[in-house]
C-alpha atoms as a PDB file:
ATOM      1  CA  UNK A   1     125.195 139.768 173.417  1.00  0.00           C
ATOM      2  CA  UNK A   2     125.353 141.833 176.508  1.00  0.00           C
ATOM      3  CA  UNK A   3     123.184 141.823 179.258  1.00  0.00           C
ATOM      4  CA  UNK A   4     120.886 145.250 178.859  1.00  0.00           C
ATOM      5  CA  UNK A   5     120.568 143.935 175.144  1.00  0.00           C
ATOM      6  CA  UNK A   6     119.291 140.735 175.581  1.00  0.00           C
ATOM      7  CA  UNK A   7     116.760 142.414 177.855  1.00  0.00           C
ATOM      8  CA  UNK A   8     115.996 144.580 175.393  1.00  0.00           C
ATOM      9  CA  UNK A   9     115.417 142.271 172.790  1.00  0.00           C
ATOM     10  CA  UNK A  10     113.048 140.083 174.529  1.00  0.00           C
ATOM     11  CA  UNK A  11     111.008 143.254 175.896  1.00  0.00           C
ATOM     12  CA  UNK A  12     110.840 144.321 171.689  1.00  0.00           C
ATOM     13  CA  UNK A  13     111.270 141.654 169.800  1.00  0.00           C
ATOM     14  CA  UNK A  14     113.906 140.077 167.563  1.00  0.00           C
ATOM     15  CA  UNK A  15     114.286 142.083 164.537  1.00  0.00           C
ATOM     16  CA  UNK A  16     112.339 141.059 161.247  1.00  0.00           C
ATOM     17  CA  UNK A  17     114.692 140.604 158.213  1.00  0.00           C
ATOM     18  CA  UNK A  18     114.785 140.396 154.599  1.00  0.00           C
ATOM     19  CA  UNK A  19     117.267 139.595 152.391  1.00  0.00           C
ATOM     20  CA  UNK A  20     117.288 140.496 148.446  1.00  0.00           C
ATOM     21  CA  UNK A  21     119.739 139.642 146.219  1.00  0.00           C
ATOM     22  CA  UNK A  22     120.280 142.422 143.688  1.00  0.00           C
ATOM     23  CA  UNK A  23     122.019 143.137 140.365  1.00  0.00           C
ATOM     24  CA  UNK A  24     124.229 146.029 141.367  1.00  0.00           C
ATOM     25  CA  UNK A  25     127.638 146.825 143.472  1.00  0.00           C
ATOM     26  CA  UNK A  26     127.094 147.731 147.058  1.00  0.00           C
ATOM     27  CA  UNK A  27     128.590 151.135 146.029  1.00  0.00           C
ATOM     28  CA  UNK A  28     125.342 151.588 144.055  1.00  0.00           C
ATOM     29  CA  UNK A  29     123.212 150.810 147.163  1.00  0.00           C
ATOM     30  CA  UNK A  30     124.904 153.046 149.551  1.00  0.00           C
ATOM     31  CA  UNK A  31     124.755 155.862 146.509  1.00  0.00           C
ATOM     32  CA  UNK A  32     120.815 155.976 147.167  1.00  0.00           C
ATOM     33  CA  UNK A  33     121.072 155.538 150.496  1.00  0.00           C
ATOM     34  CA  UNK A  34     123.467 158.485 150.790  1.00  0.00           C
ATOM     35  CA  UNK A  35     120.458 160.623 149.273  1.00  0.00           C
ATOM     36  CA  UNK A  36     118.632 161.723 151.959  1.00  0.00           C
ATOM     37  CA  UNK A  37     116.104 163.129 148.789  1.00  0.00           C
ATOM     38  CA  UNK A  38     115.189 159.517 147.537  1.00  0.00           C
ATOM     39  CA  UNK A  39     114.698 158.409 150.868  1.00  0.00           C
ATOM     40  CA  UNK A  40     110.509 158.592 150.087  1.00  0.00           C
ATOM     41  CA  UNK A  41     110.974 156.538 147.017  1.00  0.00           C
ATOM     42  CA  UNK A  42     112.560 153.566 148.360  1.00  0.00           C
ATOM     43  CA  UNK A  43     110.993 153.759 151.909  1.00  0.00           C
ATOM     44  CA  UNK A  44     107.360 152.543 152.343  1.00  0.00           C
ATOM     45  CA  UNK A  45     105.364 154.820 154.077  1.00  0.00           C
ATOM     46  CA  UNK A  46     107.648 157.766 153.942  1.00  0.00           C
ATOM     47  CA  UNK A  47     105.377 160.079 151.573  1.00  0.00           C
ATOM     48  CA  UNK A  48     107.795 163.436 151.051  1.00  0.00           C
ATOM     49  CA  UNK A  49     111.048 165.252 152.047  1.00  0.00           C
ATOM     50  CA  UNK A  50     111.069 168.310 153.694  1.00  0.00           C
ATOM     51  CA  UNK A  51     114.660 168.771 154.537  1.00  0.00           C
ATOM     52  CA  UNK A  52     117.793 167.037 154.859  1.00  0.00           C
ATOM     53  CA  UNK A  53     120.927 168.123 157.218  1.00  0.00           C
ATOM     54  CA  UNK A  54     124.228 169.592 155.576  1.00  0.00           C
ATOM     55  CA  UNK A  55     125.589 166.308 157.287  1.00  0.00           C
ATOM     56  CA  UNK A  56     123.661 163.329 156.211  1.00  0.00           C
ATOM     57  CA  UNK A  57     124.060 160.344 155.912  1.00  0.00           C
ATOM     58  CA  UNK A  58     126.808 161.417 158.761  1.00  0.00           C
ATOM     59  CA  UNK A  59     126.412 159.888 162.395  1.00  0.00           C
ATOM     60  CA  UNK A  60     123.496 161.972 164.167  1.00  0.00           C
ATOM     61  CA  UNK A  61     122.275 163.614 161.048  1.00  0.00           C
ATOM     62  CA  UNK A  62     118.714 163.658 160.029  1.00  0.00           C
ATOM     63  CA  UNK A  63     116.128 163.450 157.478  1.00  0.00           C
ATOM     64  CA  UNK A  64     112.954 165.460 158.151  1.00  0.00           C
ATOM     65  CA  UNK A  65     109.981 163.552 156.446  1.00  0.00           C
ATOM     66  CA  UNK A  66     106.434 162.925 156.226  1.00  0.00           C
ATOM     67  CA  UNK A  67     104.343 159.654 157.107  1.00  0.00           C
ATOM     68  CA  UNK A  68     101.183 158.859 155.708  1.00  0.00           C
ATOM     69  CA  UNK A  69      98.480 159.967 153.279  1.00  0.00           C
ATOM     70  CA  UNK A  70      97.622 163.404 152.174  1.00  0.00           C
ATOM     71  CA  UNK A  71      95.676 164.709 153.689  1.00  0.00           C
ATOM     72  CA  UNK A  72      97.054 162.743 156.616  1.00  0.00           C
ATOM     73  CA  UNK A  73     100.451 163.620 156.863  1.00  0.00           C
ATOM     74  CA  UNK A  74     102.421 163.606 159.851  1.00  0.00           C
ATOM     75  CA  UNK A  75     105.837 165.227 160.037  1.00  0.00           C
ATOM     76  CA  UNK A  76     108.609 163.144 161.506  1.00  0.00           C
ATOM     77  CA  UNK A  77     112.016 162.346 161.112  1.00  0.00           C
ATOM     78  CA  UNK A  78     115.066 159.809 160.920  1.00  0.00           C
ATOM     79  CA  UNK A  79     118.403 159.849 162.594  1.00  0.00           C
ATOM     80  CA  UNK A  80     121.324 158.160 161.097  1.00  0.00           C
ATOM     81  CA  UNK A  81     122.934 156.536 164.194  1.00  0.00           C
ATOM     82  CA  UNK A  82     125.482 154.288 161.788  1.00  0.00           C
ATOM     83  CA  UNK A  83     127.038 154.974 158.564  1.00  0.00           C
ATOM     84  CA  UNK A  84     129.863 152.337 157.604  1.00  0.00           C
ATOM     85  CA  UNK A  85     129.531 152.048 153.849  1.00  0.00           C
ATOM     86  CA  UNK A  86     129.798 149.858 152.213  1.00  0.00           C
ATOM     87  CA  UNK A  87     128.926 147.676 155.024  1.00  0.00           C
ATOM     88  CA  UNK A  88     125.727 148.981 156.955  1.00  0.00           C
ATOM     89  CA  UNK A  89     123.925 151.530 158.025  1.00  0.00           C
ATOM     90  CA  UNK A  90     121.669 151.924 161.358  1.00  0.00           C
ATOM     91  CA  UNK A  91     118.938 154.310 161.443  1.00  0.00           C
ATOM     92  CA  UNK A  92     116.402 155.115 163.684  1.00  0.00           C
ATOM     93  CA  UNK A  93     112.909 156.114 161.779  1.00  0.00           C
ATOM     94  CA  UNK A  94     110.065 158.071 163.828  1.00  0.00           C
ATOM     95  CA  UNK A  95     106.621 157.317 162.320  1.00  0.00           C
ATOM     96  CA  UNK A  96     104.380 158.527 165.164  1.00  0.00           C
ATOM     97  CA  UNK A  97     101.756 157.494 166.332  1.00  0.00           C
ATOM     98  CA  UNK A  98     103.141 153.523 165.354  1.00  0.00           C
ATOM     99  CA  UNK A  99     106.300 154.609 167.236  1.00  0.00           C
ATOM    100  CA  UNK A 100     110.094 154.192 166.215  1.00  0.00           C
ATOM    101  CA  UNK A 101     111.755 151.460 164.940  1.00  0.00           C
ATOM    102  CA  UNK A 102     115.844 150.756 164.610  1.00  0.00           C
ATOM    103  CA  UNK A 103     116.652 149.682 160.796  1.00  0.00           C
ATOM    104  CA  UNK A 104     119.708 147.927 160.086  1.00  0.00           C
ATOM    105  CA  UNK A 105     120.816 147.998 156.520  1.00  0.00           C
ATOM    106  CA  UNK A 106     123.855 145.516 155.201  1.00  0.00           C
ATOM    107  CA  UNK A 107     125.077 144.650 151.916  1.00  0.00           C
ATOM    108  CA  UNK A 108     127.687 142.470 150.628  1.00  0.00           C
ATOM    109  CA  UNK A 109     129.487 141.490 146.731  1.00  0.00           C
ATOM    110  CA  UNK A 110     128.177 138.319 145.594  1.00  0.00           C
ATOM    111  CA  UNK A 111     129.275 137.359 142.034  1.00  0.00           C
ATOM    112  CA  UNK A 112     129.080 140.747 139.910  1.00  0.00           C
ATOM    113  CA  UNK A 113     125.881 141.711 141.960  1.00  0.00           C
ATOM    114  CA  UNK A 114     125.349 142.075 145.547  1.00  0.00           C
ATOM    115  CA  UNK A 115     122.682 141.051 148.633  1.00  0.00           C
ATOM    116  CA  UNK A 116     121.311 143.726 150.961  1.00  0.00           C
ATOM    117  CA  UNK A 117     119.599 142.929 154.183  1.00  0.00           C
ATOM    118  CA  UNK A 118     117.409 144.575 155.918  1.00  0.00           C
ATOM    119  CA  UNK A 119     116.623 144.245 159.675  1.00  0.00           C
ATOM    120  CA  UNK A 120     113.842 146.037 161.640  1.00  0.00           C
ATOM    121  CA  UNK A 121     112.375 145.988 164.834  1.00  0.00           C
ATOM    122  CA  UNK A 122     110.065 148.722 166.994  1.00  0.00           C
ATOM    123  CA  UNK A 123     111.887 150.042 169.829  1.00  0.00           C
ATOM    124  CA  UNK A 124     109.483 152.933 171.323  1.00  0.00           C
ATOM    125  CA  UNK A 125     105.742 153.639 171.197  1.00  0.00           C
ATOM    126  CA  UNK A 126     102.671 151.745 170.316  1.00  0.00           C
ATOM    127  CA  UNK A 127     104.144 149.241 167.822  1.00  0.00           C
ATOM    128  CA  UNK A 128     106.149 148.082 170.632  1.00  0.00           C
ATOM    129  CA  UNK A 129     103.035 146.224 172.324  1.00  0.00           C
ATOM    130  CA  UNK A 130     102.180 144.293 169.865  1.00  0.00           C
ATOM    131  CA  UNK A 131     102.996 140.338 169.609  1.00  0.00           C
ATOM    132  CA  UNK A 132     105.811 139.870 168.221  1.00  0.00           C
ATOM    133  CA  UNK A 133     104.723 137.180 165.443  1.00  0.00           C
ATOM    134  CA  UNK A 134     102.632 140.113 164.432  1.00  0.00           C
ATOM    135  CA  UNK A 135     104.654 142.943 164.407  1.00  0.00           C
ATOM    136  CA  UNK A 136     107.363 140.439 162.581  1.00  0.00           C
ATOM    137  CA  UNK A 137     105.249 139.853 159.760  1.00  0.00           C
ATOM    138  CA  UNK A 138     103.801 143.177 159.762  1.00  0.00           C
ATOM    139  CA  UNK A 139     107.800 144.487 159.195  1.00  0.00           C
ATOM    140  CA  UNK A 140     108.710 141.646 156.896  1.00  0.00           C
ATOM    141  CA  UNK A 141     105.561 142.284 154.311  1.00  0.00           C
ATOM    142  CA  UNK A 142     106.872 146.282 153.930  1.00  0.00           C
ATOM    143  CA  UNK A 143     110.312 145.659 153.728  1.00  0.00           C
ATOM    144  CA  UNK A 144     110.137 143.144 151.395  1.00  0.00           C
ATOM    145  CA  UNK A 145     108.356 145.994 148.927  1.00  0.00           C
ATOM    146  CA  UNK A 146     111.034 148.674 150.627  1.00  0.00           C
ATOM    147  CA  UNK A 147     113.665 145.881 149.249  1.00  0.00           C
ATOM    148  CA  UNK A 148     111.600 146.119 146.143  1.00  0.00           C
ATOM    149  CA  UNK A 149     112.109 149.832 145.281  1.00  0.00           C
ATOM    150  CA  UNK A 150     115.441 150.170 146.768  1.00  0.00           C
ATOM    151  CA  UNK A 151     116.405 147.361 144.625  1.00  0.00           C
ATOM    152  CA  UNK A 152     115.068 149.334 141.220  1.00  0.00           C
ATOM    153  CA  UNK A 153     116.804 152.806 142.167  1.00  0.00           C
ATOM    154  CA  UNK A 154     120.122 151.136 143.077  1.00  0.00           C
ATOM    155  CA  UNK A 155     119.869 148.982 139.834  1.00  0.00           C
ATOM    156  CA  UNK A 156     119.532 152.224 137.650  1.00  0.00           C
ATOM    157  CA  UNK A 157     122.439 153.979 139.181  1.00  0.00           C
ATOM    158  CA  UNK A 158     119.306 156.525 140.382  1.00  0.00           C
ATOM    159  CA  UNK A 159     121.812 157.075 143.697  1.00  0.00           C
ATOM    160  CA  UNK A 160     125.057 157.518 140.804  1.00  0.00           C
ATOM    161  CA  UNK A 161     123.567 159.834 138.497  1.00  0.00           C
ATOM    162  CA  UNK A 162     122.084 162.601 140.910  1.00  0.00           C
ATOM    163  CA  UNK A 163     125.877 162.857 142.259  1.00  0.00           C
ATOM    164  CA  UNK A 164     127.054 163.400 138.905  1.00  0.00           C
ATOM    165  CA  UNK A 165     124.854 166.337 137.690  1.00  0.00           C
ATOM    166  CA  UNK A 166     126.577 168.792 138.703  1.00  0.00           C
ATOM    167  CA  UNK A 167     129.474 167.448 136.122  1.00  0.00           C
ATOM    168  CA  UNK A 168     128.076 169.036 133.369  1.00  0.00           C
ATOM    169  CA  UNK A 169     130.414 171.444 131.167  1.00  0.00           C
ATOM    170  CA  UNK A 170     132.119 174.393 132.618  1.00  0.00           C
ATOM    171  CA  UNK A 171     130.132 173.578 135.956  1.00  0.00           C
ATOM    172  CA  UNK A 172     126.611 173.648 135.189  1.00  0.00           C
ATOM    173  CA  UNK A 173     124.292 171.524 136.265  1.00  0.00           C
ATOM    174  CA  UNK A 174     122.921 169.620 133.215  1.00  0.00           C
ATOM    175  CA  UNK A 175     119.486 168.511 135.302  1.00  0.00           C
ATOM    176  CA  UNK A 176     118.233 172.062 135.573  1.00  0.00           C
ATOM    177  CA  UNK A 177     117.419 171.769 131.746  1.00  0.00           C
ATOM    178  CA  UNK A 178     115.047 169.478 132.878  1.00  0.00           C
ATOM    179  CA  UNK A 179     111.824 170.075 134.342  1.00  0.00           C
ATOM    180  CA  UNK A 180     110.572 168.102 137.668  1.00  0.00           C
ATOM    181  CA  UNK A 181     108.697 165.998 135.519  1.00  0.00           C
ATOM    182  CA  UNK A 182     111.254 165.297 132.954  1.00  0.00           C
ATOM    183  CA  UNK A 183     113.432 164.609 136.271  1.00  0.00           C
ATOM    184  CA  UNK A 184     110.532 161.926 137.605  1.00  0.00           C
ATOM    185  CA  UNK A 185     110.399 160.051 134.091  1.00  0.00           C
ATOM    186  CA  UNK A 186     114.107 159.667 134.092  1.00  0.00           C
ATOM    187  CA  UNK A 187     114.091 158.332 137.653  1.00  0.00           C
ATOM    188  CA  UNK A 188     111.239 155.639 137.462  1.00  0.00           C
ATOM    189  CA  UNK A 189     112.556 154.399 133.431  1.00  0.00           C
ATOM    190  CA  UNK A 190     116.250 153.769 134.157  1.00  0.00           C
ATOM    191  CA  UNK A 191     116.344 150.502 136.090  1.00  0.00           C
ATOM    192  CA  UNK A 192     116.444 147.454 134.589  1.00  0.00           C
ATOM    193  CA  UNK A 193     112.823 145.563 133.143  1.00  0.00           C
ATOM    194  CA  UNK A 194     111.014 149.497 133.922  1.00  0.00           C
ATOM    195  CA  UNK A 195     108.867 149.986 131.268  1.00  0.00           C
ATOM    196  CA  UNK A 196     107.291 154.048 130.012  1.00  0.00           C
ATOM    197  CA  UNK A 197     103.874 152.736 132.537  1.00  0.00           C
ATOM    198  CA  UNK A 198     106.360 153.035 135.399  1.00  0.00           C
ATOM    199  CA  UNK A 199     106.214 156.895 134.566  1.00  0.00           C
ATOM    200  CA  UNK A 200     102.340 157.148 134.622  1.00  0.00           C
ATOM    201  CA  UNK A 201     100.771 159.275 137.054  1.00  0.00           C
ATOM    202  CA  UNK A 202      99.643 157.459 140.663  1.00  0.00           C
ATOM    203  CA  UNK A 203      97.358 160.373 141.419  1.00  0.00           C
ATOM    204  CA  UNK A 204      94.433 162.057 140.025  1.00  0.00           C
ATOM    205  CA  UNK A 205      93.477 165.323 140.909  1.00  0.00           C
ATOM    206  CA  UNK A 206      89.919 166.955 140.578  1.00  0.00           C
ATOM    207  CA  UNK A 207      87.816 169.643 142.241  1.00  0.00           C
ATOM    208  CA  UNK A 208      84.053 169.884 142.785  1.00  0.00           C
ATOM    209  CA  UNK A 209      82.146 173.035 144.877  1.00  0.00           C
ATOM    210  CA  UNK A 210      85.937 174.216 145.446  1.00  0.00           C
ATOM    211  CA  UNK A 211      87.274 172.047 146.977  1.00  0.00           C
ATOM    212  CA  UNK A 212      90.319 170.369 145.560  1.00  0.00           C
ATOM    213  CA  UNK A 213      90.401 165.943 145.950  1.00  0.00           C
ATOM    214  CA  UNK A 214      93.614 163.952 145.237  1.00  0.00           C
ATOM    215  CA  UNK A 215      93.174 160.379 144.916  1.00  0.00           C
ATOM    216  CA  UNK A 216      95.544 157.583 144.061  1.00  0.00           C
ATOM    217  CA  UNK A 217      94.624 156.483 140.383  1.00  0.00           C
ATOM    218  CA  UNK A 218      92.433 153.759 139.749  1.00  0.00           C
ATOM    219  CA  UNK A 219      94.936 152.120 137.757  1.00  0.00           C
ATOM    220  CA  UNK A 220      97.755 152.692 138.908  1.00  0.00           C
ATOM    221  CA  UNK A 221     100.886 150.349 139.168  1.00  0.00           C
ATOM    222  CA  UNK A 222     102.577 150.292 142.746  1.00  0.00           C
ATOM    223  CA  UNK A 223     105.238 148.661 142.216  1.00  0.00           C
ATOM    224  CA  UNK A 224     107.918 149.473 139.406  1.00  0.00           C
ATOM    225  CA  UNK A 225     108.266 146.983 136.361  1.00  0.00           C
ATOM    226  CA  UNK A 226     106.316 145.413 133.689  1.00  0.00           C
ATOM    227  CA  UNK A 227     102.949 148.392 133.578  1.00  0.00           C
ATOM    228  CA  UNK A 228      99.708 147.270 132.637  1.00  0.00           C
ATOM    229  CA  UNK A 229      98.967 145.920 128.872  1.00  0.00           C
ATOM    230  CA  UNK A 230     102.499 144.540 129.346  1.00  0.00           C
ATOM    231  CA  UNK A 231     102.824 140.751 128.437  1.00  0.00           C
ATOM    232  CA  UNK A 232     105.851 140.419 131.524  1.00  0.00           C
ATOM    233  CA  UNK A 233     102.889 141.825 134.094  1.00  0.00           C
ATOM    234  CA  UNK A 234     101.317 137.939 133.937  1.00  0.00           C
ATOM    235  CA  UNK A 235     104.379 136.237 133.897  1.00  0.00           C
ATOM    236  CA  UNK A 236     105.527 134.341 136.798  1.00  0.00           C
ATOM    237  CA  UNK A 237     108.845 134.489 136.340  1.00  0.00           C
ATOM    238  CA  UNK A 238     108.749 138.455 136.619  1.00  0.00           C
ATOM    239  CA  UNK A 239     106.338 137.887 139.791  1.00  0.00           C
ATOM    240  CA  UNK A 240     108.638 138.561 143.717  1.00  0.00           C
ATOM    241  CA  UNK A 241     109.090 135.198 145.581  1.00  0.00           C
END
């Protein structure tokens, strides 16, 4: 380790990790992470996509995003600074005011699945100050649910089958027979152990005196799997370590 970045490092921080082993091919991981679109359903925090570059997930590219809660939402974005599939990626995420922090992403085959990695520490703005015990295990309790859905998209070839619609018969593009919703069921159903409560709406809408209220649902599910009146839900073994 050079110098300027073992200066760096003990100004920051060492960088959190998790590790997840998961029942895919690396090729599957990289597929979602090549889709700058998905990047909001995998990434916790991240709330929508406004654009992605022509050249993602291309060195210097970026994803232009939202943080937060509507109505809180702040626009920011995330660079790619290293795309060596499938190996690892490096990106650099802006969630301001909390700051940036440098992501490192690595996979590699084990038996007919795979384990991802993924590293994280603050490198610019508030989060920076904090201790780093407790910016650690701040970082280490939303990756492991980032590892979570990343896990359930690359699992259901979600990253495989959005590069493929567009091989539909003489050229067209099967999907657009499908309406967003249709779309959003197919997404959250596909990976392995997702059950139809997966699908359920997370939001409720209403409006009093004309003025228009969304609110996450009451019941629902955050994370994908067994939904509620499902037996699995209670069972351990289904339970993250």
């Amino acid at each position: 380790m050079g110098g300027d970045e073992a200066e760096e490092s003990a100004r920051i921080g060492k960088r959190a990790q998790n590790v997840r082993e998961l029942r895919c091919t690396v090729d599957e991981v990289f597929d979602v992470l090549a889709d700058g679109w998905v990047y909001p359903s995998w990434v916790v925090g991240a709330s929508r996509m406004r654009d992605v570059e022509a050249g993602w997930p291309g060195e210097q590219a970026r994803l232009h995003h939202s943080f937060g809660v509507w109505p809180v939402l702040i626009d920011d974005t995330t660079v790619c600074i290293e795309w060596d599939p499938p190996r690892r990626a490096v990106l650099r995420a802006r969630g301001w005011p909390i700051g940036e922090a440098e992501v490192l992403i690595e996979a590699r085959p084990r038996g007919s699945g795979c384990v991802v990695r993924i590293q994280e520490r603050p490198v610019r703005g508030p989060a920076t100050l904090l201790p780093s015990k407790l910016s650690a295990a701040l970082l280490l309790w939303r990756n492991a649910e980032t590892l979570h859905r990343l896990a359930y998209l690359a699992e259901g070839g979600a990253g495989r089958r959005r590069s493929n619609e567009n091989d539909g018969e003489d050229g067209i593009d099967m999907a657009d027979d499908m309406t967003h919703e249709e779309k959003r069921r197919d997404q959250l159903t596909t990976a392995p152990e997702a059950t139809e409560a997966d699908a359920d709406p997370r939001v409720v809408v209403s409006e009093a005196d004309g003025v228009t209220r969304v609110d996450i649902a009451p019941d629902a599910d955050v994370r994908p799997g067994p939904g509620p009146g499902m037996p699995e839900a209670d069972d351990p073994d289904h339970r993250d370590d």
